[in-house]
Protein backbone atom coordinates (compact mmCIF):
# COMPACT_ATOMS: atom_id res chain seq x y z
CA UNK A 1 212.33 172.66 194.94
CA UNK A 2 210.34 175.58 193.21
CA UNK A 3 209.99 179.05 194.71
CA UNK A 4 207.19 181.10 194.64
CA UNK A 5 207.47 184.48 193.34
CA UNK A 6 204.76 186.93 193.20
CA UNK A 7 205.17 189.44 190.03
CA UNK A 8 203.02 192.69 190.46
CA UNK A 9 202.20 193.96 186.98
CA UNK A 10 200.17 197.13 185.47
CA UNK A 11 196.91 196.01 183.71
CA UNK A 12 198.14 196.89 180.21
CA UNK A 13 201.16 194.02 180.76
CA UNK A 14 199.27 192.08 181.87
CA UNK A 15 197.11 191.92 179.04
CA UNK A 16 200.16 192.48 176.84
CA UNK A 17 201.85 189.44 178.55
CA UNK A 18 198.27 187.27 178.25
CA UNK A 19 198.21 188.16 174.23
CA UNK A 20 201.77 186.89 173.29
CA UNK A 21 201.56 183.82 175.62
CA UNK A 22 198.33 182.75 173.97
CA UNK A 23 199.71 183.87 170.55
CA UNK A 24 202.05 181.52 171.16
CA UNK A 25 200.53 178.69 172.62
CA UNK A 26 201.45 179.16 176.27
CA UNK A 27 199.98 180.24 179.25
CA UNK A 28 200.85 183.25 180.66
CA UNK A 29 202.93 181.81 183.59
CA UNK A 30 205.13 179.24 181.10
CA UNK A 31 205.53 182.23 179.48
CA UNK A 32 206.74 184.72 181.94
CA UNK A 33 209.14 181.54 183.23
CA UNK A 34 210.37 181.21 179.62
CA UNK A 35 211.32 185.29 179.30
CA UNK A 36 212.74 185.70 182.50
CA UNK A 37 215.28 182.43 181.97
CA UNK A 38 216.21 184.02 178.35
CA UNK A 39 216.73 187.37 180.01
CA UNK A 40 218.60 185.45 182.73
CA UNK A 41 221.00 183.49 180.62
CA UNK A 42 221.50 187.00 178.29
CA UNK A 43 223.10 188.42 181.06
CA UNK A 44 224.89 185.76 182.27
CA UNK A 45 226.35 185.94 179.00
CA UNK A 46 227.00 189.60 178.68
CA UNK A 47 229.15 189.04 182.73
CA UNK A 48 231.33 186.58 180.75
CA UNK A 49 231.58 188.32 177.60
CA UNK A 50 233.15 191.53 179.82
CA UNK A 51 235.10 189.32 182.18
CA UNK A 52 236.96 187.89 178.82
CA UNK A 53 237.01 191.15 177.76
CA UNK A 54 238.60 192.67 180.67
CA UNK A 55 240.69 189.41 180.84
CA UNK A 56 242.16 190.18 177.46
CA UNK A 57 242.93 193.93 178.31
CA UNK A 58 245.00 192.83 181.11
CA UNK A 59 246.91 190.22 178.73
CA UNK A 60 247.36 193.04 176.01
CA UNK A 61 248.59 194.97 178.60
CA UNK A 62 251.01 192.70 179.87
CA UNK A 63 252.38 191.09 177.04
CA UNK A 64 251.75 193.61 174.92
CA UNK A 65 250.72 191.46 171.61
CA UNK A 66 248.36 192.37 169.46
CA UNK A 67 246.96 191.06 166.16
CA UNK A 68 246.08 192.92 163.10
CA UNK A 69 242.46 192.35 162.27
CA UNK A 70 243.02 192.50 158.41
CA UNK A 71 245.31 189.99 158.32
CA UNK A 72 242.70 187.83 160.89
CA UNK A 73 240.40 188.31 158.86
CA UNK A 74 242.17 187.67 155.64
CA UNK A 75 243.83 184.02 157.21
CA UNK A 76 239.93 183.13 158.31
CA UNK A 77 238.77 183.95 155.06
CA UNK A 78 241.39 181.75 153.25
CA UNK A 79 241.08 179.03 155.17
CA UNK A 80 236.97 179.14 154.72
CA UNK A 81 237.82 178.96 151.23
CA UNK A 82 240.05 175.95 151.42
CA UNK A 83 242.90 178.18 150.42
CA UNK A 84 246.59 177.71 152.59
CA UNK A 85 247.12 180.77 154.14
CA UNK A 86 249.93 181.83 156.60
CA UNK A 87 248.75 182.36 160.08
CA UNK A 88 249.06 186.32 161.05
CA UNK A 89 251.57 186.49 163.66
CA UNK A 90 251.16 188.22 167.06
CA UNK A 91 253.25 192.38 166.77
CA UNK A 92 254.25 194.31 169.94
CA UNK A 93 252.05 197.23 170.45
């Protein structure tokens, strides 16, 4: 079931909004739908890119293992080369 939502916008958005829905073949509304999903999904996104974040704080914490990023960096590298390379191995802080 779809909700109605009533958006209350200046005159210049408006207008702005009306120009880059026709510029791109939309109407204003399918428009304003497709921004406000993209925005939506952006920050679910950025919530799970901080919970992992915060996630892997508490595990560095913890454990207290850290990689070197060179020597990520370097292994990745190698490997997108086709190279062997030996896998960088996890150091106490």
């Amino acid at each position: 079931m779809q909700a109605t939502t009533t958006l209350k916008l200046s005159g210049e958005l408006k207008e702005r909004v009306t120009l880059a829905a026709s510029a791109s073949g939309k109407t204003a509304h399918a428009w304003m739908v497709e921004a406000i999903e993209a925005q939506t999904a952006l920050a679910e996104r950025r919530k799970a890119f901080v919970a992992s974040a915060l996630k892997a704080e508490q595990e560095v914490a913890q454990y207290g293992l850290v990689y070197d990023a060179d020597e990520v960096f370097s292994y990745i590298k190698a490997k997108m080369d086709g190279q062997t390379a030996r896998r960088p191995k996890a150091r106490k802080l």
